[in-house]
Each structure stands twice: as C-alpha cells, then as structure tokens.
C-alpha atoms as a PDB file:
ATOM      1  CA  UNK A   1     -70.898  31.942-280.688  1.00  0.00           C
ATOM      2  CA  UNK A   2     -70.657  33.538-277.297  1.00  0.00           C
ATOM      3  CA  UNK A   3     -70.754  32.326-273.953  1.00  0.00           C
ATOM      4  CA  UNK A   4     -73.932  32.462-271.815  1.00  0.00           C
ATOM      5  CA  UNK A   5     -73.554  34.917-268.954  1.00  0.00           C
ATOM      6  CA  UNK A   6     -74.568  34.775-265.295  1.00  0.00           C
ATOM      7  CA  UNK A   7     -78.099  34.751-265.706  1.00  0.00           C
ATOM      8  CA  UNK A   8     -78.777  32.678-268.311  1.00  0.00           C
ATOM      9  CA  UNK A   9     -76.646  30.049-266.754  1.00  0.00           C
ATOM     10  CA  UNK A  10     -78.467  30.583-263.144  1.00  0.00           C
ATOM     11  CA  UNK A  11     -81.932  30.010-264.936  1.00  0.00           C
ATOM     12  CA  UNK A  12     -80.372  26.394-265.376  1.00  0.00           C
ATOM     13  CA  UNK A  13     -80.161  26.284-261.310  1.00  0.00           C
ATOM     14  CA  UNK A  14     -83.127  27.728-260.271  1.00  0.00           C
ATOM     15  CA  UNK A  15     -84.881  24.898-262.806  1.00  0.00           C
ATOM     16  CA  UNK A  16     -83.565  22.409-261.201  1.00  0.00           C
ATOM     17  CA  UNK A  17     -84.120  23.556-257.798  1.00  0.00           C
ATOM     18  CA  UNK A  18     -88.003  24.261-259.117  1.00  0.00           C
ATOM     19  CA  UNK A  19     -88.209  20.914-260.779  1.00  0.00           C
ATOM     20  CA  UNK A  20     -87.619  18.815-257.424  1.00  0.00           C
ATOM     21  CA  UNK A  21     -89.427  21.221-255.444  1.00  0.00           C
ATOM     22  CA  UNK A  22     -92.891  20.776-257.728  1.00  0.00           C
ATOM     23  CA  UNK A  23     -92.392  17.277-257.822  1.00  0.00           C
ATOM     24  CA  UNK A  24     -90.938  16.023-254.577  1.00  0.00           C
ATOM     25  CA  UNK A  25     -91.919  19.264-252.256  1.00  0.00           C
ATOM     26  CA  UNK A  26     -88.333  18.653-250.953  1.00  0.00           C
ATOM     27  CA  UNK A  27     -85.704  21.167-252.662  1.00  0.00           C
ATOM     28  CA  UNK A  28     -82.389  19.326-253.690  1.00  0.00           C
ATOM     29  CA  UNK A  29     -79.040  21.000-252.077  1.00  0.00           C
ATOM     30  CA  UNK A  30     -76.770  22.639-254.868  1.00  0.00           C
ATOM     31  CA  UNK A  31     -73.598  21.104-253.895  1.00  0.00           C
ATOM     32  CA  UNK A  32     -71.276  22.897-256.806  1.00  0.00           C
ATOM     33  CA  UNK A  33     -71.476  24.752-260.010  1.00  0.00           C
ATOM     34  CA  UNK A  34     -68.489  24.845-261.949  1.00  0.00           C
ATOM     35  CA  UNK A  35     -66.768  25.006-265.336  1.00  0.00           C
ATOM     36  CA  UNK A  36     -65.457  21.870-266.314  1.00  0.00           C
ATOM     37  CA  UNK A  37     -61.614  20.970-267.426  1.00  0.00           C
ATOM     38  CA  UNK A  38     -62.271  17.625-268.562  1.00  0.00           C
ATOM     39  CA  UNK A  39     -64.699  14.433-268.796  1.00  0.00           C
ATOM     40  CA  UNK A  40     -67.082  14.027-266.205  1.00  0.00           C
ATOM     41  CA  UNK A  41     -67.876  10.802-264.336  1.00  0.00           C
ATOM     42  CA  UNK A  42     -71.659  10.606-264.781  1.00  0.00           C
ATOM     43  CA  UNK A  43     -74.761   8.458-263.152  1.00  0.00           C
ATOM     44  CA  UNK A  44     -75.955   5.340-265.064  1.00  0.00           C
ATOM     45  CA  UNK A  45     -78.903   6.925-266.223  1.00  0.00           C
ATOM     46  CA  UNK A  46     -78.675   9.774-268.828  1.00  0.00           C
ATOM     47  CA  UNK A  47     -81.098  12.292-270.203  1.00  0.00           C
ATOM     48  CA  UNK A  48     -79.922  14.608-273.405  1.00  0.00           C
ATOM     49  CA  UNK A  49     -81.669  17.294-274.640  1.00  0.00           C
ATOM     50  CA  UNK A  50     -80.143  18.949-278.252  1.00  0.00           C
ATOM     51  CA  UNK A  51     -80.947  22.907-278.672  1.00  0.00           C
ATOM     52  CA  UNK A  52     -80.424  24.824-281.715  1.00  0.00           C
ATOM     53  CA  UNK A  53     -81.451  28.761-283.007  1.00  0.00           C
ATOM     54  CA  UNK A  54     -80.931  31.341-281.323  1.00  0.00           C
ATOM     55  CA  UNK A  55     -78.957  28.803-278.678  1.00  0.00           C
ATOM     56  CA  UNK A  56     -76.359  25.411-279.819  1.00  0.00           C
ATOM     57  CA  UNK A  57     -75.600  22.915-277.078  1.00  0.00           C
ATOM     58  CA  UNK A  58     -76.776  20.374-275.248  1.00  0.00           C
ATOM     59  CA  UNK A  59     -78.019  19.555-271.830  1.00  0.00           C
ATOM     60  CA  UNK A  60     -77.194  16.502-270.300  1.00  0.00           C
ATOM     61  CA  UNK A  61     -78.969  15.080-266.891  1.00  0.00           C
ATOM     62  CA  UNK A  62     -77.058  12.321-265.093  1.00  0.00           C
ATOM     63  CA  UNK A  63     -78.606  10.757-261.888  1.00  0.00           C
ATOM     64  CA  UNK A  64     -78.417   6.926-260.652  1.00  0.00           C
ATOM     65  CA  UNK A  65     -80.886   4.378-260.360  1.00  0.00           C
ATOM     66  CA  UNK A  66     -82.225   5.080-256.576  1.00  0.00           C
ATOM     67  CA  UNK A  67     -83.058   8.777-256.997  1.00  0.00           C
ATOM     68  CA  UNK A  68     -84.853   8.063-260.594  1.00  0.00           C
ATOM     69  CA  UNK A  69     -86.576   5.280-258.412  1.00  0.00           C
ATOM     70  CA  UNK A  70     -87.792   7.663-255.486  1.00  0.00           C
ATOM     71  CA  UNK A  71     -88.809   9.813-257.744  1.00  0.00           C
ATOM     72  CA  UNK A  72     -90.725   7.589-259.772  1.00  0.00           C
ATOM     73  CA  UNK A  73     -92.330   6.023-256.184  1.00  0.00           C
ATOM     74  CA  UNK A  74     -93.318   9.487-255.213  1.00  0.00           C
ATOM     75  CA  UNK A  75     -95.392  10.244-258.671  1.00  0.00           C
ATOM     76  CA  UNK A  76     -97.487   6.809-257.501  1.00  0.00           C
ATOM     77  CA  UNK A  77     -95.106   4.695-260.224  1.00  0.00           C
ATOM     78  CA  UNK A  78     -94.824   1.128-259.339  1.00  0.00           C
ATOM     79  CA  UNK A  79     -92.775  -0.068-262.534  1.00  0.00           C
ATOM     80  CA  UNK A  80     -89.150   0.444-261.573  1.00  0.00           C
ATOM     81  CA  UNK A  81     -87.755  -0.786-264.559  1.00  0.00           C
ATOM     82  CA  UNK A  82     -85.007   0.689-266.265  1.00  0.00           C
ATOM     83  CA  UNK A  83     -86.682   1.495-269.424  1.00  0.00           C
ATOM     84  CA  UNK A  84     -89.151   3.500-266.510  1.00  0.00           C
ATOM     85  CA  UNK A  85     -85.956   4.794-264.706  1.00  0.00           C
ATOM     86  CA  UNK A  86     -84.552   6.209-268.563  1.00  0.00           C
ATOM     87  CA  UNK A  87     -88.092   7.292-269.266  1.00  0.00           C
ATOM     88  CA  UNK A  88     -88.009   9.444-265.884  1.00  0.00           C
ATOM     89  CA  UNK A  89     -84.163  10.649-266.595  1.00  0.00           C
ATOM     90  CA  UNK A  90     -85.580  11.777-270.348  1.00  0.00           C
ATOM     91  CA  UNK A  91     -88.828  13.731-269.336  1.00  0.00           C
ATOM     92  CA  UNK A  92     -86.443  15.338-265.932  1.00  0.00           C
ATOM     93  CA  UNK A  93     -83.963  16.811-269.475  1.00  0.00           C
ATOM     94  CA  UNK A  94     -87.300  17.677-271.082  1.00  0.00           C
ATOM     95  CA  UNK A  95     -88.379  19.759-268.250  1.00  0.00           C
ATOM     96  CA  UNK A  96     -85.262  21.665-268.087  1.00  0.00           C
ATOM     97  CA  UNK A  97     -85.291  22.732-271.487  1.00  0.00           C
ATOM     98  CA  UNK A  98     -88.930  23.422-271.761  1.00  0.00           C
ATOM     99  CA  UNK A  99     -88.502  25.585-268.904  1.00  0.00           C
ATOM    100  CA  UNK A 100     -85.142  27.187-270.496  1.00  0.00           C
ATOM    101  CA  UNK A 101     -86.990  28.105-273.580  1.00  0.00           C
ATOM    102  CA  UNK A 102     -89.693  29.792-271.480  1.00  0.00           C
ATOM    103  CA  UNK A 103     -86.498  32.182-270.152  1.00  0.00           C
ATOM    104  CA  UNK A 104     -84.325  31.961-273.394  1.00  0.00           C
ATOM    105  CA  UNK A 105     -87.022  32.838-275.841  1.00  0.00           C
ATOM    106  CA  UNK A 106     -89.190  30.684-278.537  1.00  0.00           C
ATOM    107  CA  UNK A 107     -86.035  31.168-281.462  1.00  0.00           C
ATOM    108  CA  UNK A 108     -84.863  27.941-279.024  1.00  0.00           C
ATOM    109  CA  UNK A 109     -85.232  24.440-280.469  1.00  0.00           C
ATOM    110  CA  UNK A 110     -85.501  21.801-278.314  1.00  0.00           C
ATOM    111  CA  UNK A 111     -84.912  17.836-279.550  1.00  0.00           C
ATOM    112  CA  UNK A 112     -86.445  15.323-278.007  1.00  0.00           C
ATOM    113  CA  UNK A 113     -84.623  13.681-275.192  1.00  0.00           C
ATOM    114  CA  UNK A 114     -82.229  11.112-275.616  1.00  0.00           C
ATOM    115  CA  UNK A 115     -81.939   8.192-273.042  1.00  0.00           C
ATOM    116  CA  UNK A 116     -78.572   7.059-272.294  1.00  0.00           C
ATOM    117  CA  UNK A 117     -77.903   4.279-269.987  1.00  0.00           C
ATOM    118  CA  UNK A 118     -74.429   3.784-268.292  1.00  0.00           C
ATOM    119  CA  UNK A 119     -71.920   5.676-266.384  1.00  0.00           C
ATOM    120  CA  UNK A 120     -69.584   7.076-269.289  1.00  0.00           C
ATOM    121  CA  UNK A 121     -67.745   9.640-268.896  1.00  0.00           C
ATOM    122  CA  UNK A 122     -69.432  13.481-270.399  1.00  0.00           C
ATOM    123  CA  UNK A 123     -67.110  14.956-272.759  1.00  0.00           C
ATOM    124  CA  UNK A 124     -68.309  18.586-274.001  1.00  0.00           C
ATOM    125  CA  UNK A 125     -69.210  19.139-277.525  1.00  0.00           C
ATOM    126  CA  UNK A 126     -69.799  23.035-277.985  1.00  0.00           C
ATOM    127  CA  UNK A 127     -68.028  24.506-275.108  1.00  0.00           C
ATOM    128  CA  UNK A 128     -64.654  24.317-274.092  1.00  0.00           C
ATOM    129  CA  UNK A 129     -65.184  24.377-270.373  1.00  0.00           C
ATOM    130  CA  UNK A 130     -69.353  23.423-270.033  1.00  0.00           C
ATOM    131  CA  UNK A 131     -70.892  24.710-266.847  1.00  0.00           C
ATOM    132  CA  UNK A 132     -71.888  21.862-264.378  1.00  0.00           C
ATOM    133  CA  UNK A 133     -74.455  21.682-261.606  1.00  0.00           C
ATOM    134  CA  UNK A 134     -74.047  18.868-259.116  1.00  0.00           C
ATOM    135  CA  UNK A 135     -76.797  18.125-256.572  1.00  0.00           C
ATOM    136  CA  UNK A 136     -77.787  16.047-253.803  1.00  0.00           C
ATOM    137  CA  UNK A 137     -81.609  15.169-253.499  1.00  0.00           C
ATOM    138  CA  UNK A 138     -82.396  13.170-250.566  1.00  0.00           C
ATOM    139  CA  UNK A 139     -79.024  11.977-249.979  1.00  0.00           C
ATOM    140  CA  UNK A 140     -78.445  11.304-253.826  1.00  0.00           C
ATOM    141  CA  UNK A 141     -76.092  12.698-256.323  1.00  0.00           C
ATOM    142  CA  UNK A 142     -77.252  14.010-259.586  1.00  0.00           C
ATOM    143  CA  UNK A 143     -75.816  16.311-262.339  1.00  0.00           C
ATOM    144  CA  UNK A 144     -76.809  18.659-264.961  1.00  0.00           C
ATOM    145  CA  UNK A 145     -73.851  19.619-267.481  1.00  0.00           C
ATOM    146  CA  UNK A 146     -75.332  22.564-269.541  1.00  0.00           C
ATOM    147  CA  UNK A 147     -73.260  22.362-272.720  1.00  0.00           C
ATOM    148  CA  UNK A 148     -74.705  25.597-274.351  1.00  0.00           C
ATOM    149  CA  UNK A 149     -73.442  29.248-276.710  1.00  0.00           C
ATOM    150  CA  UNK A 150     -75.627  31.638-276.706  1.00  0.00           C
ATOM    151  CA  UNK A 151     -74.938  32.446-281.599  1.00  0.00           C
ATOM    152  CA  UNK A 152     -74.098  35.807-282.355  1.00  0.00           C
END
C-alpha cells in the first residue's frame, strides 16, 4: 500500500469545507492539517466510514454535541436527541466518502457509517501517521482523521 499524495488528501479538505458551506452557507475555518504521532482526543459524537478496493482505511468524523445540534436546527430538525445528534455525525462521514469516491474513482467501497458515541481517544489502524483535519464551525471544534492507503 502507498500513501495518498497531496491531492488526494486535499480532496478530503475541500469536502469538508463544501459540506458546511451547502448546508450551513457559512464555511468552517481549517484550523490544522497534520500527520498524527499518536491517539487523538476526539468529540463525543463519532461518525466512521470503512473503504476498501482500490483504497483501505477509514474515515473518522468527530464533532461534539452543540455543533451536531446547530446543524441539525439549521436543516429545520427539532429532535435533538442523541440518537439524532449520532444520526447527523453518521450521514456528515457518509457525505465525505460519497464525495471521495466521486474524486477517487468507483473501484472505492464505501461501508455504511458507524455511530460512535463518546470521547475516546482515535488510534490509527492502516496508517502509521493518519492525516488529520481540525476545524472550527461557528465557534466549534470538529475533526476529520482520514485513515486511508491508496493499494498498489
């Protein structure tokens, strides 16, 4: 397996950016993007998407409760419960990888999101050092840890 390069890993930004700009109209601020040394301190609410083919990894989405709930508030949702909150985390991972398999080609597989709720910490599973995207969004912090090889 290889490593992705600079453009496949800036597609993961510039979805990101995309995704809060369609559904907020408000672009979130890229605060750092960085390979990680060790575990990651995550949000309590958790969105994991599995790819396989022509790409083996994971993405992971981590964002607390307030931002999943202003972004819920904004699409007209008036549940705010956390099954709602892990349902929003899970279709936010969904997006991303739909929108990386638009860019990365159809030999991607994408799983179906899994919802994780609590802060644990992320520990990569494919890559040594996984690239991370941290974020603000209306003064809240978010990540994105794109654990992802591009196979040979």
């Amino acid at each position: 397996m290889t490593t992705l390069n600079e453009a496949e890993l800036k597609l993961f930004v510039d979805s990101v950016r995309r995704y809060f700009q369609v559904t907020t109209s408000q672009e979130p601020q890229i605060t750092s993007a960085f390979l990680a040394t060790g575990d990651l301190q995550g949000h309590d609410f958790n969105g994991l998407v599995s790819f396989s083919g022509s790409y083996n990894g994971h993405v992971l989405v981590s964002m607390p409760a307030p931002l999943l709930r202003e972004l819920l508030l904004l699409q007209g949702e008036t549940d705010l419960a956390d099954g709602n909150l892990l349902d929003a985390v899970g279709e936010v991972a969904n997006t991303l990888a739909g929108n990386a398999r638009r860019l990365l080609g159809s030999g991607l597989n994408i799983s179906v999101p899994v919802k994780l709720q609590g802060a644990s910490g992320v520990k990569a599973r494919v890559r040594r050092h996984p690239y991370v995207i941290t974020l603000r969004w209306n003064r809240q912090p978010a990540l994105v840890c794109v654990d992802l090889s591009r196979r040979i």
